[in-house]
Protein backbone atom coordinates (compact mmCIF):
# COMPACT_ATOMS: atom_id res chain seq x y z
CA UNK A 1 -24.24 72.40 40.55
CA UNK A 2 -23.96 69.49 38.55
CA UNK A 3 -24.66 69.46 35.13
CA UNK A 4 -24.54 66.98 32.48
CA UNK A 5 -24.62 68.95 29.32
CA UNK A 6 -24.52 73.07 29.00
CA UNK A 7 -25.19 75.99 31.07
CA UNK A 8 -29.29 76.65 30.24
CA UNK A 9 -30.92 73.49 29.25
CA UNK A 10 -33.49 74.51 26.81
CA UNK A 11 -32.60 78.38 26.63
CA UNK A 12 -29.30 77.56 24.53
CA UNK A 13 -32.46 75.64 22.32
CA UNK A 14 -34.07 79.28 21.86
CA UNK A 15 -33.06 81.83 19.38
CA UNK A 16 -35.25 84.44 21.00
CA UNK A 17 -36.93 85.41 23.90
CA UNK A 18 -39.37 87.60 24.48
CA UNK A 19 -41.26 87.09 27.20
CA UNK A 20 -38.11 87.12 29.81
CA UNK A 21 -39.16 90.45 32.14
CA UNK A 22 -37.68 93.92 31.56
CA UNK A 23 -36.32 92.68 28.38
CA UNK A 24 -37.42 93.43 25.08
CA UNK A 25 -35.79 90.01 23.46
CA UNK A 26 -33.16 88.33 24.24
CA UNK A 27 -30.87 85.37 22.61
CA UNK A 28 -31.41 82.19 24.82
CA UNK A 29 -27.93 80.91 24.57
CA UNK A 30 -26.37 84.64 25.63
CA UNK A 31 -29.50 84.65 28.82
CA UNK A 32 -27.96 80.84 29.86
CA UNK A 33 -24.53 82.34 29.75
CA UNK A 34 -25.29 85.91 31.68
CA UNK A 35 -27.49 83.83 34.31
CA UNK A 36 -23.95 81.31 34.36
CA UNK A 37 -21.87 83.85 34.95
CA UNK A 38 -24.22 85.31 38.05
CA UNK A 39 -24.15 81.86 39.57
CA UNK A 40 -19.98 81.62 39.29
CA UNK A 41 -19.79 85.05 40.58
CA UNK A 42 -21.49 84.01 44.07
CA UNK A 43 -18.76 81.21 44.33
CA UNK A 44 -21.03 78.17 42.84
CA UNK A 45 -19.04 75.27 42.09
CA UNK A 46 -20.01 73.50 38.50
CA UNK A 47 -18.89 69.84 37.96
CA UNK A 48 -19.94 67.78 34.52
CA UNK A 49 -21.72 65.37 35.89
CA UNK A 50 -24.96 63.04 35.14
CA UNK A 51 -26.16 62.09 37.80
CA UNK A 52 -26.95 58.17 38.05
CA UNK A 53 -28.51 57.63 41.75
CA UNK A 54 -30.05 59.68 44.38
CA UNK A 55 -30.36 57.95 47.41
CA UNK A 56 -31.07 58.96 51.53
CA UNK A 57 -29.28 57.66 54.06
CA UNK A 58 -30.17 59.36 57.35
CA UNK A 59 -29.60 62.74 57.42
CA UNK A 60 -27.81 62.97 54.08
CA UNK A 61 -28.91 62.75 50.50
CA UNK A 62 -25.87 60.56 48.67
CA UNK A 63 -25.49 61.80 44.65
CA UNK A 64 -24.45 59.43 42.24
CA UNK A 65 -22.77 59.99 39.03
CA UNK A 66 -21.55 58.59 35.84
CA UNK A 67 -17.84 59.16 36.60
CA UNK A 68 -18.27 57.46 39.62
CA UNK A 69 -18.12 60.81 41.65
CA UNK A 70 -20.22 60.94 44.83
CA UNK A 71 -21.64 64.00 46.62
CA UNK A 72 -23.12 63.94 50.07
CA UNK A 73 -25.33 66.84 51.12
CA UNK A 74 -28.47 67.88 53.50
CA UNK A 75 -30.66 68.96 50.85
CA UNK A 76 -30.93 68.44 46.97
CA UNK A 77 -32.31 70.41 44.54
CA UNK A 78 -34.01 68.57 41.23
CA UNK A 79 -34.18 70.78 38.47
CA UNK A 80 -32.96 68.84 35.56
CA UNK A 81 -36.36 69.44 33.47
CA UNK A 82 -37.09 67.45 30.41
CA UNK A 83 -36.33 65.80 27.46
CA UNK A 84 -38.17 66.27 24.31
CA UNK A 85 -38.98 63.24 22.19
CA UNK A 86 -37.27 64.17 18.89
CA UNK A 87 -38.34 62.95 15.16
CA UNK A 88 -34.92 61.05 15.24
CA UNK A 89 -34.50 61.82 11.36
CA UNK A 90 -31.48 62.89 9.35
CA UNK A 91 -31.01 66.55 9.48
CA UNK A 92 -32.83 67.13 12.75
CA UNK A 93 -30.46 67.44 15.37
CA UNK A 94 -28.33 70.03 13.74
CA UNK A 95 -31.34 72.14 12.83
CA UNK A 96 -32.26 72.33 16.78
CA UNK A 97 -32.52 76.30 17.04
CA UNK A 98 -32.01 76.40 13.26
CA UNK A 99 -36.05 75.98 12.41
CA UNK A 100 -36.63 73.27 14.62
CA UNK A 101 -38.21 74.90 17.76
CA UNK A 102 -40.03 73.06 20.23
CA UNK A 103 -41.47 76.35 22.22
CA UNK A 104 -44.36 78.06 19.54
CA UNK A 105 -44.94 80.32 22.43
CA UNK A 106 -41.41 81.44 22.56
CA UNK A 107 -40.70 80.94 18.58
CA UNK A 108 -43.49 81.96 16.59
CA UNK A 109 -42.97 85.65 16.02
CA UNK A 110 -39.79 84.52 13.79
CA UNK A 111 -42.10 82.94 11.60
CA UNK A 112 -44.78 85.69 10.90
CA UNK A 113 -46.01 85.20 7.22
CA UNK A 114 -43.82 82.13 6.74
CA UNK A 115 -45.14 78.52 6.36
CA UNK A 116 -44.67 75.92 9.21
CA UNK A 117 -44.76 72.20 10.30
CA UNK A 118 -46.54 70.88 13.54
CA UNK A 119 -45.49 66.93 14.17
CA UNK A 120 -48.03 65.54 16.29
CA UNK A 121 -51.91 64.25 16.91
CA UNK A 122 -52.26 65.74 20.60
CA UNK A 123 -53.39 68.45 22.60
CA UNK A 124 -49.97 70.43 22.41
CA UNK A 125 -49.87 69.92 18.63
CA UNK A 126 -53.57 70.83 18.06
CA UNK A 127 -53.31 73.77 20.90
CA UNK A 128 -49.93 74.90 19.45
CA UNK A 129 -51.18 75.35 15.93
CA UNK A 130 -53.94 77.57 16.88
CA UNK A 131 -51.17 80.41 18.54
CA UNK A 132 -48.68 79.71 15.58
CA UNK A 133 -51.70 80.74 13.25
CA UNK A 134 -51.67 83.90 14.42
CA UNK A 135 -47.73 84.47 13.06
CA UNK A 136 -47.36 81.99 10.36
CA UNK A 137 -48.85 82.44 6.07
CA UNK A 138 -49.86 78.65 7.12
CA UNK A 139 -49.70 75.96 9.30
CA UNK A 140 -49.75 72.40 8.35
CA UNK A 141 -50.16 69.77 10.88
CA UNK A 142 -48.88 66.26 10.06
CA UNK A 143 -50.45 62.87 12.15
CA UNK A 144 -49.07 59.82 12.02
CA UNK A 145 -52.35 58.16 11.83
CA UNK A 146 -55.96 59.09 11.26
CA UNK A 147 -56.49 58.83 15.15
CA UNK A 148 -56.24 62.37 16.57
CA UNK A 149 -55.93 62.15 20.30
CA UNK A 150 -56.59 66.31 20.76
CA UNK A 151 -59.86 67.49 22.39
CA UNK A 152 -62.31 67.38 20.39
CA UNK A 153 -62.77 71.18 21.13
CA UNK A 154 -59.63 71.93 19.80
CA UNK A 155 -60.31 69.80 16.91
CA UNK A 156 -63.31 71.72 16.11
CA UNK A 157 -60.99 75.22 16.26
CA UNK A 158 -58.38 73.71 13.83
CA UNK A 159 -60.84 72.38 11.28
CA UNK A 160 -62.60 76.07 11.19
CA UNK A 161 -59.35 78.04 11.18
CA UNK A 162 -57.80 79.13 7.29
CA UNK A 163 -54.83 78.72 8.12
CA UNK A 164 -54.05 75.45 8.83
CA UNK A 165 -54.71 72.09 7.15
CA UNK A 166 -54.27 68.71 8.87
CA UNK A 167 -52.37 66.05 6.87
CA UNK A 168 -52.71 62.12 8.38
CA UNK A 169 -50.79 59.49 8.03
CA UNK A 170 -47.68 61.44 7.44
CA UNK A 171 -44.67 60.08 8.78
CA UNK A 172 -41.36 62.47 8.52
CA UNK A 173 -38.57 61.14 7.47
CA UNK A 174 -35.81 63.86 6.78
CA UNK A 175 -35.06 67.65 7.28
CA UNK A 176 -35.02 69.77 4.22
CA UNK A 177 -31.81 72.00 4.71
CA UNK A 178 -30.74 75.65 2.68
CA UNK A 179 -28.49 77.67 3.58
CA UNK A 180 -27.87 76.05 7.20
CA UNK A 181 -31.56 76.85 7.91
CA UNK A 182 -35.06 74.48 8.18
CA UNK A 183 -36.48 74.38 4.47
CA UNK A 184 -39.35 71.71 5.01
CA UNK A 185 -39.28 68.20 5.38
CA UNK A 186 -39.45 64.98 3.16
CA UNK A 187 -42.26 63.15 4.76
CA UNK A 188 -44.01 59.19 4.02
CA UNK A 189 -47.59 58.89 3.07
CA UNK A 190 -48.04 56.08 4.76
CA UNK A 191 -51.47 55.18 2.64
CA UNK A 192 -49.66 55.62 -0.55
CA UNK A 193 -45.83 54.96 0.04
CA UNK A 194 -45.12 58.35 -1.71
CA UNK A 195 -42.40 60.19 -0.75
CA UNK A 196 -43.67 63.86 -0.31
CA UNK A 197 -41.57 67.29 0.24
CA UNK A 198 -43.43 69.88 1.81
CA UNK A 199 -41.79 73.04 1.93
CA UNK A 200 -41.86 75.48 5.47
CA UNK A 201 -39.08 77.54 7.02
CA UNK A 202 -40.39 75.99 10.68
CA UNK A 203 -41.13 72.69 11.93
CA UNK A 204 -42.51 72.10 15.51
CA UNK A 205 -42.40 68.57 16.81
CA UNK A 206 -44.83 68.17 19.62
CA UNK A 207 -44.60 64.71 19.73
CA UNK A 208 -44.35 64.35 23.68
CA UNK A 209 -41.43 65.20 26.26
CA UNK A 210 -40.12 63.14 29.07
CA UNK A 211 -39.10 64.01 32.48
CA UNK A 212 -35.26 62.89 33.95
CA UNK A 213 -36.23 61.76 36.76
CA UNK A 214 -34.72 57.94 36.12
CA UNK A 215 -32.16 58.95 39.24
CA UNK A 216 -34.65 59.06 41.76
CA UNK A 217 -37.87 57.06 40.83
CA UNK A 218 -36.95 55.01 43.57
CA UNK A 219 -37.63 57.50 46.16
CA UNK A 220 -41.85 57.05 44.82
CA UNK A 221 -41.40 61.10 44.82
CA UNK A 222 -42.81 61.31 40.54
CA UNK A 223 -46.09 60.90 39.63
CA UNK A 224 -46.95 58.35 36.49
CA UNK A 225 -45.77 60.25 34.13
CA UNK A 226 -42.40 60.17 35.93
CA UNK A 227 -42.55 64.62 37.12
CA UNK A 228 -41.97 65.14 40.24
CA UNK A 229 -44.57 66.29 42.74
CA UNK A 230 -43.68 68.97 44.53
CA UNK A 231 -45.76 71.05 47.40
CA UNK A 232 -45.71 74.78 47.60
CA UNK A 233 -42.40 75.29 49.12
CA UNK A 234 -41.36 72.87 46.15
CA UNK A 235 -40.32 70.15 48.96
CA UNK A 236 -41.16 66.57 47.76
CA UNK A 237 -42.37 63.89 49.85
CA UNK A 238 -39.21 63.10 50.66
CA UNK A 239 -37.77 65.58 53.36
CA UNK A 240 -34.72 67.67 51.96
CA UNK A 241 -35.14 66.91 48.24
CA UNK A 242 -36.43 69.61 46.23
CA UNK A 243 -37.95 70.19 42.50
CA UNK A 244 -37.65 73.01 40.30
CA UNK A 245 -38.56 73.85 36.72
CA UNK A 246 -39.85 71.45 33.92
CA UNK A 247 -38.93 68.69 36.49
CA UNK A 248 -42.32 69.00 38.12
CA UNK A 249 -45.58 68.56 37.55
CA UNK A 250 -47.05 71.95 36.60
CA UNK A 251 -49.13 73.60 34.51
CA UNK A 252 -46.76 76.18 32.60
CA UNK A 253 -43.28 75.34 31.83
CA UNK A 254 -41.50 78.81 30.57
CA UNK A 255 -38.39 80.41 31.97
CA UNK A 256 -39.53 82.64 34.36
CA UNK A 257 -41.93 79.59 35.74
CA UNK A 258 -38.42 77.94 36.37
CA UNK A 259 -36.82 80.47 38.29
CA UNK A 260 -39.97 81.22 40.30
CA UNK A 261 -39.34 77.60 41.69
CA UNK A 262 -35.71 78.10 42.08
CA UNK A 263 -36.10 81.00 44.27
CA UNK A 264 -38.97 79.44 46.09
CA UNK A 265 -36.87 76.01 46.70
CA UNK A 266 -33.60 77.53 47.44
CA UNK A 267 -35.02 79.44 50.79
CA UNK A 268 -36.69 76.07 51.45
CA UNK A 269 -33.68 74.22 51.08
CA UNK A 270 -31.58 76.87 53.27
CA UNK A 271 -34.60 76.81 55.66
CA UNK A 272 -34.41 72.75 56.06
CA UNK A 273 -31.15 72.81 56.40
CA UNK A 274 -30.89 75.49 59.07
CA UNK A 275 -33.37 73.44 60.76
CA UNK A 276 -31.75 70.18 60.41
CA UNK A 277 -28.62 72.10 62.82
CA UNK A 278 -30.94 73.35 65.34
């Protein structure tokens, strides 16, 4: 396995889970760790690496890293998911898992009756809002503009529902903090030039994620968006390179999503490579 930051990608991001099977809830960072520590047991080598390069030649599949390391192997497994676009303001980084959650579905409950912030004019903003309204006191959307690129459907739900307000041309500009926890934001109407401080013990930043996929674009095995495209057995269109998780292009990215496609492209590497000796 090589890895190029922690153990978990966006579970050590998650106070809480609750929707991981035959558990009631469970901290993200200690799930990461437990599902770690399975992996080492079975004699699984971890290396800190980033990968720079994947390339084919022949039979193999050549890894490139960072360090300058290189790994040869048969098959290769993508799962290294995605990257969320972040407000890049003071105070936001250090808050990650602190009040700034970029999951609703897998945060909200810790905000029932409590105030939050939704960053973002899109679908997942709009969409997001609607299933946070159900937990939060109230929800406040802030666009950057007066252009909102959401459905107009969706639209239509927002405006109707008490709960939540729509703000535009609201630009954030830097986390409130108290007590080492999310207290609101300071945020630029853009209109005015006033410098407003809205108050919320959540803030939700659906302003768009990103796929790594940079390694392997050159393989045309991602779609415009840069996910890749995976088949049912998860295989790609390149023979013995393999997706898993927020990686690909799918319709519901959540834990158990992700290790549905790890199971699913593990026996279809081993199968491929079995194959490959025949």
């Amino acid at each position: 396995v090589l890895e190029s930051f922690a153990p978990g990608g966006k579970l050590i991001k998650t106070f809480e889970l609750e929707n991981w099977p035959g558990i009631k809830n469970v901290n993200g960072s200690v799930l990461a760790y437990d599902i770690y520590e399975q992996a080492m047991a079975l004699g699984t080598v971890y290396l800190y690496e980033k990968v720079t390069a994947l390339t084919v030649e022949g039979e193999l599949r050549r890894v490139r890293c960072e360090s300058g390391a290189e790994f040869t192997a048969t098959a290769v497994i993508v799962a290294t998911g995605t990257v969320e676009r972040l407000l890049n303001i003071p105070g936001e980084q250090e808050m990650i898992g602190r009040g700034i959650s970029f999951c609703a579905v897998c945060d909200a409950a810790f905000y029932r009756n409590k105030p939050v912030i939704i960053v973002g004019a899109g679908n997942a903003a709009f969409e997001e809002s609607l299933y946070l309204a159900e937990f939060a006191s109230k929800v406040t959307i802030l666009a950057r503009r007066d252009v909102i690129s959401a459905e107009q459907i969706t639209q239509d739900k927002v405006a109707r529902h008490p709960k939540i307000e729509v703000l535009t041309w609201r630009v954030p500009q830097e986390v409130l903090i108290e007590n080492e926890r999310v207290a609101g934001l300071k945020v630029l109407h853009k209109e005015t030039g006033v410098i407003e401080s809205m108050w919320a013990k959540g803030v939700f930043p659906y302003i768009g994620a990103d796929p790594v996929t940079d390694f392997c674009k050159d393989l045309g095995i991602t779609n415009a968006k840069g996910y890749l495209v995976v088949n049912n057995d998860m295989s790609t269109s390149v023979a013995g390179v393999y997706g898993a998780g927020d990686v690909c292009d799918k319709v519901l990215r959540q834990v158990v999503t992700a290790t549905n496609d790890g199971a699913i492209a593990a026996q279809s590497a081993l199968h491929y490579i079995r194959n490959q000796g025949e």
